[in-house]
C-alpha atoms as a PDB file:
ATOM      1  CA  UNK A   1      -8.939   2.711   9.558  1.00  0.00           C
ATOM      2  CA  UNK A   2      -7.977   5.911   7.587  1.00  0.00           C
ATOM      3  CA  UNK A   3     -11.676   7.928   8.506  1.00  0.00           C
ATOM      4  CA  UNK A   4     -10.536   8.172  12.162  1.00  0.00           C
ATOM      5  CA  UNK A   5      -7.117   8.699  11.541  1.00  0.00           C
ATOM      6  CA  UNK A   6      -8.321  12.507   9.460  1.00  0.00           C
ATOM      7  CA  UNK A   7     -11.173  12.580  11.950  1.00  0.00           C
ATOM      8  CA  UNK A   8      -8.976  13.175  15.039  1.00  0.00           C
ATOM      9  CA  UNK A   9      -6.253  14.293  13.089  1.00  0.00           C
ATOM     10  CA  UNK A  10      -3.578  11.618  13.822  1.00  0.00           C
ATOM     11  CA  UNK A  11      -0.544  12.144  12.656  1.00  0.00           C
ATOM     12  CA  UNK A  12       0.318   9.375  11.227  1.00  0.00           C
ATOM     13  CA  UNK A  13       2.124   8.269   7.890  1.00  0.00           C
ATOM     14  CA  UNK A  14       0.080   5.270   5.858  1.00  0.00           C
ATOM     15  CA  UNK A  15       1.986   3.214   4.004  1.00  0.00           C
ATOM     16  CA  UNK A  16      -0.188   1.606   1.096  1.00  0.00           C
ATOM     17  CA  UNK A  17       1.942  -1.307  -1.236  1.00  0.00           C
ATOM     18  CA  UNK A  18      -0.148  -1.273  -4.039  1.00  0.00           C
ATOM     19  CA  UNK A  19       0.459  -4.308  -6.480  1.00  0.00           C
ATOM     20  CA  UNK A  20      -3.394  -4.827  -7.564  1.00  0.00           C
ATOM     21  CA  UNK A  21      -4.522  -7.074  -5.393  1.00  0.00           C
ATOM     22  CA  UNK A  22      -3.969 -10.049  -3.164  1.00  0.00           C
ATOM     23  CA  UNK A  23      -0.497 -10.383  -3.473  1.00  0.00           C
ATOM     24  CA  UNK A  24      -0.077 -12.624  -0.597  1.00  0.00           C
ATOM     25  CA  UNK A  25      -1.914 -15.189  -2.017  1.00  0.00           C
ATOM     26  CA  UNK A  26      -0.708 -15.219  -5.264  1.00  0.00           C
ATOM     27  CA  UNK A  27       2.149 -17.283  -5.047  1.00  0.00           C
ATOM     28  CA  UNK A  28      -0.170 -19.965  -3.387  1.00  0.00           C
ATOM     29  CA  UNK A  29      -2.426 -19.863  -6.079  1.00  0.00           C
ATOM     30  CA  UNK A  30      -2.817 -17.484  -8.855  1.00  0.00           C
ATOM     31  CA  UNK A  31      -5.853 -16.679 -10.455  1.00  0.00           C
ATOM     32  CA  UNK A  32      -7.945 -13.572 -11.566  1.00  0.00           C
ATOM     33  CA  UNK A  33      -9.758 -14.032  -8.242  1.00  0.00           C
ATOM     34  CA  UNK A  34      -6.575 -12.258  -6.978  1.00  0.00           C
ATOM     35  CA  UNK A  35      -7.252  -8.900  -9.196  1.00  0.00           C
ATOM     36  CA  UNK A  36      -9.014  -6.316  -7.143  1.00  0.00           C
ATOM     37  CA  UNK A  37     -10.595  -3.114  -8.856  1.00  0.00           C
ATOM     38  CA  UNK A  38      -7.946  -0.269  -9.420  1.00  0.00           C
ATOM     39  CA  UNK A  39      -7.779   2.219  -6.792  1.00  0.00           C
ATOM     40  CA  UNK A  40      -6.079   5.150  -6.214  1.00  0.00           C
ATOM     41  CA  UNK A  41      -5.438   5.247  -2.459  1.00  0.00           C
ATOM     42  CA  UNK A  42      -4.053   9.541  -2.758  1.00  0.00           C
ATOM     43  CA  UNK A  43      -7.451  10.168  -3.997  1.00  0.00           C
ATOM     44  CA  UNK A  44      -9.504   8.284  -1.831  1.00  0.00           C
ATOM     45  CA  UNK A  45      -7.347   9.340   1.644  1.00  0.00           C
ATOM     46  CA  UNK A  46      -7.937  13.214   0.420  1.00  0.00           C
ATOM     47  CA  UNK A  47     -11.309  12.144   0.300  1.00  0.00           C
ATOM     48  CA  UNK A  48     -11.512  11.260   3.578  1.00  0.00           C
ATOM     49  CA  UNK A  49      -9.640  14.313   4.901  1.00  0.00           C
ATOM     50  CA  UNK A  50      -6.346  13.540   5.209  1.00  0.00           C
ATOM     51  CA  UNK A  51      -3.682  16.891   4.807  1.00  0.00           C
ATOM     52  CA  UNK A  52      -1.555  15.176   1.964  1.00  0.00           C
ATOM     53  CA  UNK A  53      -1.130  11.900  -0.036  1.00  0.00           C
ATOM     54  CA  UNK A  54       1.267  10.601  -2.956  1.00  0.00           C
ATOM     55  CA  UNK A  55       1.277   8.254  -5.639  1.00  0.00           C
ATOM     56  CA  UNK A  56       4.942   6.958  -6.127  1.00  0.00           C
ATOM     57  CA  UNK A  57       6.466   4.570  -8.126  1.00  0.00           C
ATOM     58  CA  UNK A  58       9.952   4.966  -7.828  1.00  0.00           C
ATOM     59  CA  UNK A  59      12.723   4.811  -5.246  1.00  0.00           C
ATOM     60  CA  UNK A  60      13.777   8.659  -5.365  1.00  0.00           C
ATOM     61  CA  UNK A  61       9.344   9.617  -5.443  1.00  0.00           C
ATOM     62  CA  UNK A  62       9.476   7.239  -2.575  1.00  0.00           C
ATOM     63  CA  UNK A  63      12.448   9.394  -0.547  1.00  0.00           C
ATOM     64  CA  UNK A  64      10.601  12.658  -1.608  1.00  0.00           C
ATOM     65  CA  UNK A  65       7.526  11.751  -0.828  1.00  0.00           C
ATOM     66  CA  UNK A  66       8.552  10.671   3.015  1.00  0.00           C
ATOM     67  CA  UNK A  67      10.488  13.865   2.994  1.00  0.00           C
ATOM     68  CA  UNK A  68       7.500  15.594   1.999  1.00  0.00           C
ATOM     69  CA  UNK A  69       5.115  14.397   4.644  1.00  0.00           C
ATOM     70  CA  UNK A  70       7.521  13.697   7.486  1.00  0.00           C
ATOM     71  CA  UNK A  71       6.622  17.199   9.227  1.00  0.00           C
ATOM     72  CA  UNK A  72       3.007  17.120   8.648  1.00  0.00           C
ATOM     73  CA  UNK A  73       0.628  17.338  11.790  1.00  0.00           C
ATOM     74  CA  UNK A  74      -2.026  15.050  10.785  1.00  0.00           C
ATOM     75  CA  UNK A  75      -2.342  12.365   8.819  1.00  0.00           C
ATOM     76  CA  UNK A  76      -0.724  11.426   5.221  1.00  0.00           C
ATOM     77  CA  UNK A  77      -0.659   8.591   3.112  1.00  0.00           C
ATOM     78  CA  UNK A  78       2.073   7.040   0.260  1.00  0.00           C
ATOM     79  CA  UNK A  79       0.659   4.901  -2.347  1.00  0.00           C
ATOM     80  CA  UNK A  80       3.572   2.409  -3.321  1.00  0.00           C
ATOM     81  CA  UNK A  81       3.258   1.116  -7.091  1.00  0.00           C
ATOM     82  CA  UNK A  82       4.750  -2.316  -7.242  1.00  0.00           C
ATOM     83  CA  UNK A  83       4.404  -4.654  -9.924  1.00  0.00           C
ATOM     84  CA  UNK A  84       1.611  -7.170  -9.802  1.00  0.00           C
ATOM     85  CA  UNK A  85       4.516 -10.092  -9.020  1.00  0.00           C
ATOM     86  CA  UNK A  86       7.278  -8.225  -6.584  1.00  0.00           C
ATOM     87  CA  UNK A  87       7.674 -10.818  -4.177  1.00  0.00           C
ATOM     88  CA  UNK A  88       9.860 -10.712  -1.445  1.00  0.00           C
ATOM     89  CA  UNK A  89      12.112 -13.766  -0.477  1.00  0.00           C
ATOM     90  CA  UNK A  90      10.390 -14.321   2.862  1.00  0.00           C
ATOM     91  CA  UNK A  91       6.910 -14.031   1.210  1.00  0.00           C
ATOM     92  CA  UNK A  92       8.126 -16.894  -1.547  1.00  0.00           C
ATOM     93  CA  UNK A  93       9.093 -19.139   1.637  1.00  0.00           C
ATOM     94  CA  UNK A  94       6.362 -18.990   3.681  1.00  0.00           C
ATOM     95  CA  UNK A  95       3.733 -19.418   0.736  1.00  0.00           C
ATOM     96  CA  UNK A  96       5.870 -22.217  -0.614  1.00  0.00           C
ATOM     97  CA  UNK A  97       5.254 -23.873   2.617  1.00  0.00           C
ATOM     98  CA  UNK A  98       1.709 -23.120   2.789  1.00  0.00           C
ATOM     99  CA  UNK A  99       1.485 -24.461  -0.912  1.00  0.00           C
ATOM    100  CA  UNK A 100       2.405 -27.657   0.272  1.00  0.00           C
ATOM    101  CA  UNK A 101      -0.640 -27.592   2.692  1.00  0.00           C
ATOM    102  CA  UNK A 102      -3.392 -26.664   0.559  1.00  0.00           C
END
């Protein structure tokens, strides 16, 4: 819940993966159903009050970005680009079993 977070001035450092949707559920079953509505996460936690936010999409934005916000009293927010299939090993396993379910 980001509103309370600015609200009482938490501070706290939100960690957003962004790859445009439900990327859990993808590798189950892949469909446009899995697409959500672009969002930029920066804007929207400024929005709510927050005292900074980034966009990255790269390693070395990632590690400046952290830097950035790490001394911050109150709360911040990284929006992580990934690519609409980055799945991680573990992810691939457990949906693979799931897959078998369904």
């Amino acid at each position: 819940e980001c509103a309370p977070l600015a609200r009482y001035n938490v501070p706290a450092i939100v960690i957003v993966l962004d790859n445009e949707g439900y990327g859990t559920e993808r590798p189950m079953i892949d469909g446009e159903f899995n697409d959500v509505q672009p969002v930029d996460h920066a804007m929207l936690a400024q929005a709510y009050g927050f005292k900074k936010a980034h966009r990255v999409t790269t390693e070395f934005e990632l590690q400046a970005a952290l830097t950035d916000v790490s001394t911050i009293d109150g709360p911040t927010l990284l929006s992580v680009k990934l690519g609409k299939f980055d799945f991680s090993d573990a992810l691939m396993k457990l949906t693979g079993g799931l897959k078998k379910r369904m």
